[in-house]
Protein backbone atom coordinates (compact mmCIF):
# COMPACT_ATOMS: atom_id res chain seq x y z
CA UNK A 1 33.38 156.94 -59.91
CA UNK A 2 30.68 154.75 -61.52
CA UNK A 3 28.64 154.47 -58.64
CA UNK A 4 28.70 158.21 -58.23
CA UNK A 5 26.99 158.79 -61.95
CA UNK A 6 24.50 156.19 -61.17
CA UNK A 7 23.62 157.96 -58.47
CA UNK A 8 23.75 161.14 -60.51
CA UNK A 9 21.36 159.72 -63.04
CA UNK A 10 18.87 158.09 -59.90
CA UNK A 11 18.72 162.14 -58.28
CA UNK A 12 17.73 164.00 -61.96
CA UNK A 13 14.49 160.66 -62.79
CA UNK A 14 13.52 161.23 -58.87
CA UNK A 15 13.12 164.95 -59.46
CA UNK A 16 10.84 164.00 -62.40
CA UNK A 17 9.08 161.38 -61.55
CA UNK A 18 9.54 160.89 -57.67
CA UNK A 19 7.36 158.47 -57.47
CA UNK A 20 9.25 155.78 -59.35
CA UNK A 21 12.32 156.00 -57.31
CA UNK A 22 11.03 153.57 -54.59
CA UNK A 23 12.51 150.50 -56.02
CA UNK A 24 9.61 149.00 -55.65
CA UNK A 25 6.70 146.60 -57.83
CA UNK A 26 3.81 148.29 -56.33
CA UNK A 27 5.04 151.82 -57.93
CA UNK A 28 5.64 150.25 -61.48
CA UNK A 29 2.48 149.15 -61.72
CA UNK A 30 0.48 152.49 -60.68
CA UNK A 31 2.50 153.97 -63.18
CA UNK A 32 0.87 151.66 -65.78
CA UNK A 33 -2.48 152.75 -64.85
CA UNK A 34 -1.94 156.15 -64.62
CA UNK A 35 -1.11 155.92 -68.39
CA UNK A 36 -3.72 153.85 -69.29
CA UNK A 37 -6.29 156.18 -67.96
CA UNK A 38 -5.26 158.75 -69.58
CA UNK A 39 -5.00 156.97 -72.94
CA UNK A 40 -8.90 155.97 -72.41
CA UNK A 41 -9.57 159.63 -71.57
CA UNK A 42 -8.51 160.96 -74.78
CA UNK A 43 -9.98 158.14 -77.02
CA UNK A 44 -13.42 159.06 -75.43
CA UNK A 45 -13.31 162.49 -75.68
CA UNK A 46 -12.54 162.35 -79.67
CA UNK A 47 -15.84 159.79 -80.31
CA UNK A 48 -17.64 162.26 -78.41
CA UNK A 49 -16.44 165.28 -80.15
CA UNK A 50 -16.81 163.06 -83.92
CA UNK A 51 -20.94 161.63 -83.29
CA UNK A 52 -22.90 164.84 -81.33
CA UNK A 53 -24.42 164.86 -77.75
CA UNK A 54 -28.19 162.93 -79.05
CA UNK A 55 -26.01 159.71 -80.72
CA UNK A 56 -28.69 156.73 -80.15
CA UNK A 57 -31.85 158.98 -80.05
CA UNK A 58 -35.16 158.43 -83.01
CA UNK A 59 -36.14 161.33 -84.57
CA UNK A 60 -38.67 163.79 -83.07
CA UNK A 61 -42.15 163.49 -84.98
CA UNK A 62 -42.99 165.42 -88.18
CA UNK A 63 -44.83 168.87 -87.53
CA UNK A 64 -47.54 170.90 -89.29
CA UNK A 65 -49.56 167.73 -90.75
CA UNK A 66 -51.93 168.25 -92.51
CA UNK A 67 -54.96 166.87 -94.99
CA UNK A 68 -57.34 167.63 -97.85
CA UNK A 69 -60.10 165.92 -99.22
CA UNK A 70 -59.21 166.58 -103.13
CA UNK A 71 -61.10 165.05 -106.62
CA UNK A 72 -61.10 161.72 -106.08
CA UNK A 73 -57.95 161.39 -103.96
CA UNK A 74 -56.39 162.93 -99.95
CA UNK A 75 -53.58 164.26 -99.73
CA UNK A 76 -51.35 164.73 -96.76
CA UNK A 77 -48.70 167.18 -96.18
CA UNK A 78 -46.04 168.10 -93.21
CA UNK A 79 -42.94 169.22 -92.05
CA UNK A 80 -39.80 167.76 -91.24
CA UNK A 81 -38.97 167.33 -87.30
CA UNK A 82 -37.43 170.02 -85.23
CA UNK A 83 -33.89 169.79 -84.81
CA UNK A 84 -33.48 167.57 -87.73
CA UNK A 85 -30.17 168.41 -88.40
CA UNK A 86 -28.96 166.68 -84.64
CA UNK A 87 -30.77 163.24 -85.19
CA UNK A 88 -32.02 163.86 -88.49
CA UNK A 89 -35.19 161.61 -90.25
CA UNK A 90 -34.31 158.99 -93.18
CA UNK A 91 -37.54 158.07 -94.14
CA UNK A 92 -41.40 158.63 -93.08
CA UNK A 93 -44.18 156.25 -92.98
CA UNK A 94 -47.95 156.84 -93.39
CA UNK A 95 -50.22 155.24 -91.18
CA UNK A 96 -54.26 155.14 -92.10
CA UNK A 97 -57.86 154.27 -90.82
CA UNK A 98 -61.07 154.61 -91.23
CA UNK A 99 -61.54 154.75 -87.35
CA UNK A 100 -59.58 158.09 -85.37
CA UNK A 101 -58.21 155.35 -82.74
CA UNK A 102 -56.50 152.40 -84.78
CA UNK A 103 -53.65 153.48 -87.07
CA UNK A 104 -52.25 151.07 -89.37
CA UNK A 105 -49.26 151.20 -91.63
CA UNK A 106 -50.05 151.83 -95.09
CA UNK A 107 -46.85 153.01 -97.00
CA UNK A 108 -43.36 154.76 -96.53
CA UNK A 109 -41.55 157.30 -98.54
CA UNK A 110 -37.65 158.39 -98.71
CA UNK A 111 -37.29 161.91 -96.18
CA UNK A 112 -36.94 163.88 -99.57
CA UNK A 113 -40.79 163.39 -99.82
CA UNK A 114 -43.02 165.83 -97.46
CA UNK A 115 -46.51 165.22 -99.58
CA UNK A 116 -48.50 162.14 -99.94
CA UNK A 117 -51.80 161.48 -102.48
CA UNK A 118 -53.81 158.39 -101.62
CA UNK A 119 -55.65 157.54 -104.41
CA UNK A 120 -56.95 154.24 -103.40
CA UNK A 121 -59.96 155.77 -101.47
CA UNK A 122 -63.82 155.68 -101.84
CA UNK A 123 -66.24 158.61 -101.72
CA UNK A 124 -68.42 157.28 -99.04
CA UNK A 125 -65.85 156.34 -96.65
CA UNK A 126 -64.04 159.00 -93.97
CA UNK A 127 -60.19 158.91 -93.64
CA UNK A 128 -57.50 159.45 -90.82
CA UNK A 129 -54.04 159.47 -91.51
CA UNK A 130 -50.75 159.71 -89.28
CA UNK A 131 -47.06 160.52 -90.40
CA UNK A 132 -44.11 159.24 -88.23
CA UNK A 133 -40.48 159.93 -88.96
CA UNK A 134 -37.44 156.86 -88.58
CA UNK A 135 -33.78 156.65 -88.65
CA UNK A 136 -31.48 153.91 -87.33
CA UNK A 137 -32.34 154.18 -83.78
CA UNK A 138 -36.02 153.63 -84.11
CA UNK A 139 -39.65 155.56 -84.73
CA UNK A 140 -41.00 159.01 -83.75
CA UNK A 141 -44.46 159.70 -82.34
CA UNK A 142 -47.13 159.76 -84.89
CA UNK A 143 -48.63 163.05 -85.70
CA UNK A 144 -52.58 162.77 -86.93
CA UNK A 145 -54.41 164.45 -89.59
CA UNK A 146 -57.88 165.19 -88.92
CA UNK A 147 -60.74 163.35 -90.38
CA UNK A 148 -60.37 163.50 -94.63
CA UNK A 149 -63.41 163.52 -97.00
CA UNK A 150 -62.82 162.41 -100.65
CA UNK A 151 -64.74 164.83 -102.96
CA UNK A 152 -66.46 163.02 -105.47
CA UNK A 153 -70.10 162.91 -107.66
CA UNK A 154 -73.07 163.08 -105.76
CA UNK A 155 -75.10 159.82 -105.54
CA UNK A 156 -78.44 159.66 -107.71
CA UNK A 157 -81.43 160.48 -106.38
CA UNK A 158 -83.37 156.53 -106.21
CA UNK A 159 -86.08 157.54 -104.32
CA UNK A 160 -88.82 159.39 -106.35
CA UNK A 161 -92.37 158.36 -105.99
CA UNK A 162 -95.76 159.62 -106.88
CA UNK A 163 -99.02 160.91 -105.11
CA UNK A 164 -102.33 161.13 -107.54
CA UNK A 165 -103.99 164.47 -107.42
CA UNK A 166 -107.13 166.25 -109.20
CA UNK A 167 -105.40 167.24 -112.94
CA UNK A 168 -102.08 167.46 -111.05
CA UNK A 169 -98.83 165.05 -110.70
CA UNK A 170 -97.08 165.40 -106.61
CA UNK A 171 -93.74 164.19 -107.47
CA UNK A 172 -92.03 163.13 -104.05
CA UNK A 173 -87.94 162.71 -103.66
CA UNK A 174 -85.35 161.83 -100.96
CA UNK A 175 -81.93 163.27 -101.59
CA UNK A 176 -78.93 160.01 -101.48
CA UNK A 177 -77.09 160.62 -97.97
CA UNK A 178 -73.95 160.89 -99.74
CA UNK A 179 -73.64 164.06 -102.16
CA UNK A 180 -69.88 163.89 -102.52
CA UNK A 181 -68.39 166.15 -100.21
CA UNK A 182 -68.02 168.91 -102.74
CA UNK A 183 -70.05 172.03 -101.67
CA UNK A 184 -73.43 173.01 -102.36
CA UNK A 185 -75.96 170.41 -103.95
CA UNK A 186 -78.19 171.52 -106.32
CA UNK A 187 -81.20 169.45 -107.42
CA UNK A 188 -83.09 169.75 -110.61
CA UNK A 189 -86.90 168.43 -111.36
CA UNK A 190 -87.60 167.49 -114.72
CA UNK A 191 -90.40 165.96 -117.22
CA UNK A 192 -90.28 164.61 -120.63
CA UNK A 193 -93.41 163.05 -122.55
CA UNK A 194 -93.20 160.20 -125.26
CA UNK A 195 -93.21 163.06 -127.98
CA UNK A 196 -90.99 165.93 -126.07
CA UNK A 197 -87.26 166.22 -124.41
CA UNK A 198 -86.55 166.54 -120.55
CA UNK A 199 -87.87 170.16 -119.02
CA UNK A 200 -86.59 171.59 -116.19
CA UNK A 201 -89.54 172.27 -114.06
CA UNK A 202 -88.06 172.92 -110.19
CA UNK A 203 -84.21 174.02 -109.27
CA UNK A 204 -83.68 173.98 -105.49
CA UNK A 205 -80.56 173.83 -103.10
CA UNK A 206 -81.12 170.72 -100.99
CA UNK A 207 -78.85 168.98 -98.14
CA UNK A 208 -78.34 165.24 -97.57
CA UNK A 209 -81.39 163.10 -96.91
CA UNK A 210 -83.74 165.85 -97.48
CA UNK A 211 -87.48 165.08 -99.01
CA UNK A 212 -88.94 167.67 -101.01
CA UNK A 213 -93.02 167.42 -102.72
CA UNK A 214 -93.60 169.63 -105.84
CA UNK A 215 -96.38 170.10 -107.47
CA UNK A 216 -96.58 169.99 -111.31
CA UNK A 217 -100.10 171.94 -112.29
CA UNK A 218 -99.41 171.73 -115.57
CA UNK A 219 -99.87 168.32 -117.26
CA UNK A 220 -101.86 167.48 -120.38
CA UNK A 221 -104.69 164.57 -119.10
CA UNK A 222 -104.55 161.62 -120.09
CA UNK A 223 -100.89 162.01 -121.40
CA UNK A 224 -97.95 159.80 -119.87
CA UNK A 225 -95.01 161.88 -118.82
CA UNK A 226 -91.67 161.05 -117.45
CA UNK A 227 -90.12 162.70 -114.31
CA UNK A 228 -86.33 162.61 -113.00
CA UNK A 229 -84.49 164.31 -110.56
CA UNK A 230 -80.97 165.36 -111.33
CA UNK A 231 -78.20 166.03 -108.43
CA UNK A 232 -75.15 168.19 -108.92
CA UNK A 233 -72.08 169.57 -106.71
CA UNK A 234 -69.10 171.55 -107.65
CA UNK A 235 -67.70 168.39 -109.68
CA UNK A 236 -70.59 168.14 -111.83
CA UNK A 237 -73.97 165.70 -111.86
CA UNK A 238 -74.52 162.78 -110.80
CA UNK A 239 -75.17 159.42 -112.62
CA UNK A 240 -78.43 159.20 -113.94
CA UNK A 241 -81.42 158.58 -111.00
CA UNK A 242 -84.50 156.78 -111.39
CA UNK A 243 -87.50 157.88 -113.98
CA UNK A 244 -90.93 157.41 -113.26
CA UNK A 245 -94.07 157.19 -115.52
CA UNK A 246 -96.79 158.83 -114.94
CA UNK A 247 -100.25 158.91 -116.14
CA UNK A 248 -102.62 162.61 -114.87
CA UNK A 249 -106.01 161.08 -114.15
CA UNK A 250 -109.33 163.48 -114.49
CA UNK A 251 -112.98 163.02 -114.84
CA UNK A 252 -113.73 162.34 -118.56
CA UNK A 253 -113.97 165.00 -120.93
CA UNK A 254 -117.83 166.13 -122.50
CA UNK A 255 -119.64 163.51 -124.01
CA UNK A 256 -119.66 164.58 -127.85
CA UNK A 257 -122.38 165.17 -130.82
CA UNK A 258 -125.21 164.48 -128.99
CA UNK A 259 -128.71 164.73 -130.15
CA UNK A 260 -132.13 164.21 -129.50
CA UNK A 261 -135.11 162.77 -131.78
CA UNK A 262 -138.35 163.66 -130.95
CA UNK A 263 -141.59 161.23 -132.60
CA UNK A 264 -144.95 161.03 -131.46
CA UNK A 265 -144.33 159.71 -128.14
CA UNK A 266 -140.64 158.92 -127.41
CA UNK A 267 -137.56 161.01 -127.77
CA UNK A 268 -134.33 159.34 -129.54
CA UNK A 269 -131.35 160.35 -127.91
CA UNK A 270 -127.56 159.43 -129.31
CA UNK A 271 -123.96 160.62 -128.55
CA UNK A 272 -120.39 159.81 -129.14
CA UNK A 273 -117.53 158.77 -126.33
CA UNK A 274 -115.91 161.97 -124.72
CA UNK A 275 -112.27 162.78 -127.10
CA UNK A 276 -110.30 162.21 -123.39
CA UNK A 277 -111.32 159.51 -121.06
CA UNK A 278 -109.49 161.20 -118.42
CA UNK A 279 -106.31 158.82 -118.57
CA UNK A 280 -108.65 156.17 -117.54
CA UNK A 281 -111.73 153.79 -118.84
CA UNK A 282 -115.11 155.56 -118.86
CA UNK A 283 -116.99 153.53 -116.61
CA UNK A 284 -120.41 154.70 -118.38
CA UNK A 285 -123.17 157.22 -118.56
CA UNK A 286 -125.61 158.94 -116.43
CA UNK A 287 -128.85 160.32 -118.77
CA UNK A 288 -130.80 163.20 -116.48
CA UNK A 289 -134.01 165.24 -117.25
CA UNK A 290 -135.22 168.58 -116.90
CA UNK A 291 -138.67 170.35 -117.65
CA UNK A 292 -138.15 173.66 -119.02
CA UNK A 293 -134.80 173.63 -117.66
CA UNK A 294 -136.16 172.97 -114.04
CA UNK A 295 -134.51 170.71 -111.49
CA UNK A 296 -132.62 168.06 -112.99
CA UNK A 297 -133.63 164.04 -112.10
CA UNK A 298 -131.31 160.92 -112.67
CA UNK A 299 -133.17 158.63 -115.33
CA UNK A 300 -130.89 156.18 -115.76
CA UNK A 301 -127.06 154.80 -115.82
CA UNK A 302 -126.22 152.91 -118.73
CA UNK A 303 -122.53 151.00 -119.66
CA UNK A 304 -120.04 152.68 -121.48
CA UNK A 305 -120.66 150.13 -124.54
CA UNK A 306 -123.78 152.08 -124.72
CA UNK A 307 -124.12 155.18 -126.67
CA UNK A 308 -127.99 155.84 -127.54
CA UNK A 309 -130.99 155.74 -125.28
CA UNK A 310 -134.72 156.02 -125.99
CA UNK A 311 -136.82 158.07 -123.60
CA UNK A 312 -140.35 156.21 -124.00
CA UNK A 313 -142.12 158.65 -121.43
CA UNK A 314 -140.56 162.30 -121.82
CA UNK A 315 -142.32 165.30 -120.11
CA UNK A 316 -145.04 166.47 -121.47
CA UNK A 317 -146.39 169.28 -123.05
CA UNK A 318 -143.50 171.82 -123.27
CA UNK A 319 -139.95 171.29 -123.75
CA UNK A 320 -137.72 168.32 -122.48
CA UNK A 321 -134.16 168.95 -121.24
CA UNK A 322 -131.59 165.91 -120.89
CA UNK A 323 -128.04 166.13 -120.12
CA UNK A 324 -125.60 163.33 -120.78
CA UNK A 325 -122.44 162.72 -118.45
CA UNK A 326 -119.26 160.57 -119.03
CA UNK A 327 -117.66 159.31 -115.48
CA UNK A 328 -115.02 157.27 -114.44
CA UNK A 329 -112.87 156.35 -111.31
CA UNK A 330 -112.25 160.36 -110.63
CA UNK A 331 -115.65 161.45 -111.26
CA UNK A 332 -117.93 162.85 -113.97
CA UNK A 333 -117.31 164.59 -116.66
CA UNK A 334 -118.94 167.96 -117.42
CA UNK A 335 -122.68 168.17 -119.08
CA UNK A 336 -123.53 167.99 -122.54
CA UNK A 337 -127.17 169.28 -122.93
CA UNK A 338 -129.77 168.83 -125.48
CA UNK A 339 -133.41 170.07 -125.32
CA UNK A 340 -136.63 168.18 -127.55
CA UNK A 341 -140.42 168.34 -127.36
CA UNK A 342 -142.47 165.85 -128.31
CA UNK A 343 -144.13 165.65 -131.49
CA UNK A 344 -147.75 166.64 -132.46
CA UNK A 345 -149.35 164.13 -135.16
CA UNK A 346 -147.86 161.41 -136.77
CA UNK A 347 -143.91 160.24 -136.23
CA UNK A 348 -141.88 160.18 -139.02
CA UNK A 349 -142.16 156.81 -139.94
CA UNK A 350 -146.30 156.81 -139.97
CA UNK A 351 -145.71 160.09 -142.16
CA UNK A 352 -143.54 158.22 -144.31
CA UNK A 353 -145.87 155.56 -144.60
CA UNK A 354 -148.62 157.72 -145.54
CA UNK A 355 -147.08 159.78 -148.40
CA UNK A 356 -146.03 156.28 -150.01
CA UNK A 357 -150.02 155.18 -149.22
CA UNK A 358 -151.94 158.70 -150.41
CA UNK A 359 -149.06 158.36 -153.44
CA UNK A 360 -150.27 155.26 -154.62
CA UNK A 361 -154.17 155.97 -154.10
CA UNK A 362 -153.72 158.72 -156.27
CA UNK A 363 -151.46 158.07 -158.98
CA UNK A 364 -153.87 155.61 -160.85
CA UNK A 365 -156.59 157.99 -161.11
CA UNK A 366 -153.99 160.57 -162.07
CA UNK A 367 -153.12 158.88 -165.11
CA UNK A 368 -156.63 158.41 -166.34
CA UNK A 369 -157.90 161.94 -165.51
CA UNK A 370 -154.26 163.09 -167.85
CA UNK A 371 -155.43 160.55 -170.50
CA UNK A 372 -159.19 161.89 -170.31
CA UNK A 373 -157.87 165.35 -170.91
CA UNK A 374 -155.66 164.55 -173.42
CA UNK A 375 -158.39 163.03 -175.36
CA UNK A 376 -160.68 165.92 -174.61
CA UNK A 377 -158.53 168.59 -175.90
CA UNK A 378 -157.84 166.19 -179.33
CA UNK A 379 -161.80 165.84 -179.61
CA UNK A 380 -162.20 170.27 -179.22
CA UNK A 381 -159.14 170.39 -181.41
CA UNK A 382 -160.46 168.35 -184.18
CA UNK A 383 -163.87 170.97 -184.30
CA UNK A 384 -161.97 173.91 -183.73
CA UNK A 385 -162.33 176.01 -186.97
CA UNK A 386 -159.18 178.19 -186.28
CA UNK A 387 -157.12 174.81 -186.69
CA UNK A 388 -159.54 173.38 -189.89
CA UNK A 389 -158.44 174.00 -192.50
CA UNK A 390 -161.23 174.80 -195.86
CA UNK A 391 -161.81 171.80 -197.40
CA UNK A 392 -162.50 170.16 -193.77
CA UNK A 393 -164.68 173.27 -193.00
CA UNK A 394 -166.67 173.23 -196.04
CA UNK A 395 -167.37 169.95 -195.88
CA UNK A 396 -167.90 169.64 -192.43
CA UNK A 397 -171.08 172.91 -193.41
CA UNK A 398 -172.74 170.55 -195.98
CA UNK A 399 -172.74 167.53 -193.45
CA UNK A 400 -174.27 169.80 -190.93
């Protein structure tokens, strides 16, 4: 009876699990492994299901980068990577250079942050940046911005210089090779004398490294003026440039109050300094002569200490012409004219001479023809009968 429910119990496992019923080792043991796999199956399949298909992957790189040059600063923007949400970024770093081949970290920001300002930057330098994303497995590519320009102030203009001219000032400039990288530059020509405020004289539109030669036709001579050049973008103008001094050089201006003396056989001649030396030293005078206006002839060249002359053998007869002319470095000045004839008779000073000589001769015997008179007129007085009166002219009857 017991042996029959064994056997019972040993039919119903077989028909469930028919390969256990061997009664063997071998059999146990594959039973064991079966499990096992199966148990290692599941286990995988839920770790799969919990951390996504790209587990272990970086991030992709950050798209639509972009950069401005700005006031003073660059600044970068972008985009977060494409499928973000599978592998998604934690943080970005920024990458710079002033070269387009040799990135180098320069700072990183939390993945909340998609804009970057770099404010440590110069005008005069060019910029690249790059933006890559990270998370725990590593680094994306780097995406590149293209080459960034800092707006800023133009650089002065240094380079003015200028060219001497006849009663005009050629004032020469260069334009700085950096203007600032903020649109159109605009350059600005002015003058200022010791007595009056900067002028604008010139406005032009000029590019980098341009020269430019203006004339100014319009200086006093013999006045200093100042001249600058003033450079301006869309940010405003630059710091001030440099300011040269400049004196207009001419010929001399007329010789002035000049006259001629004529005597018996020289002429005088005398004249002041010209009122403008031409913004330099008069070097001296030329004298020239003329008969009747005819073709003039050098006489002489005297220093400019000098301002009278004596002409000791003038033209003669008829009318002497002389002109008088103030040079220097730039040439002569215009004419001053003056026209004498000699004298007929005696020179002033023998005519002086004389009056005081005939004056003396004659004022002796003057006196004692006035006295003469004088006693005359008392002696017909005293015998006049209208002015007796008749005791005198009675008495004066009986004499007679």
């Amino acid at each position: 009876m017991q042996k029959t429910e064994k056997e019972d119990r040993g039919r119903k496992l077989y028909h469930c699990f028919p390969w256990t019923y061997t009664g063997s080792t071998s059999n146990f043991f594959l039973l064991i492994s079966v499990s096992l796999i199966i148990l290692s199956l599941s286990v995988a399949l839920k770790v799969s299901a919990v951390e996504g298909p790209n587990t272990g992957i970086p991030p992709n790189p950050p798209v639509c980068v972009t950069g401005y040059g700005k006031e003073y600063h660059c600044r970068i923007s972008w985009m977060p990577p494409v499928r973000d949400e599978e592998n998604p970024a934690v943080s970005y770093s920024i990458y710079r250079s002033n070269l387009p081949e040799e990135p180098l970290l320069y700072d990183e920001l939390t993945s909340s942050e998609l804009v970057y300002e770099d404010h440590n930057v110069s005008g005069r330098q060019s910029y690249y940046y790059w933006v890559s994303a990270l998370n725990e497995w590593g680094e994306s590519d780097l995406s590149r911005t293209e080459e960034l320009f800092p707006k800023t102030l133009p650089d002065p203009v240094t380079s003015i210089s200028f060219l001497p001219g006849l009663e005009e000032a050629n004032i020469v400039w260069t334009i700085p090779f950096y203007t600032g990288n903020a649109g159109e530059i605009t350059v600005e020509l002015q003058r200022a004398s010791k007595l009056s405020r900067f002028e604008t004289l010139f406005t032009a539109e000029m590019a980098a490294n341009d020269t430019y030669t203006y004339t100014d036709k319009t200086p006093a001579i013999g006045v200093t003026y100042f001249y600058r050049v003033l450079i301006s973008n869309e940010l405003g103008y630059s710091e001030n440039g440099t300011v040269i001094e400049v004196l207009i050089d001419s010929p001399p201006s007329r010789v002035m109050n000049l006259h001629a003396t004529p005597t018996l056989e020289k002429i005088y001649l005398r004249w002041d300094p010209p009122a403008n030396d031409g913004g330099g030293n008069v070097l001296g005078y030329i004298i020239k002569r003329s008969k009747d206006m005819g073709s003039l002839q050098e006489i002489v060249r005297v220093d400019a200490r000098t301002t009278e002359w004596v002409d000791e053998e003038p033209l003669s007869p008829g009318s002497n012409y002389y002109y008088v002319v103030a040079y220097n470095e730039m040439g002569e000045s215009e004419e001053s004219t003056v026209v004498s004839e000699i004298e007929n008779g005696y020179d002033d000073e023998t005519n002086s001479c004389l009056l005081i000589f005939f004056v003396l001769l004659f004022f002796p015997g003057a006196v004692v023809g006035a006295i003469s008179y004088q006693v005359d007129q008392r002696r017909v007085n005293k015998y006049d009968p209208d002015l007796m009166d008749v005791e005198e002219y009675l008495s004066r009857e009986e004499t007679e």
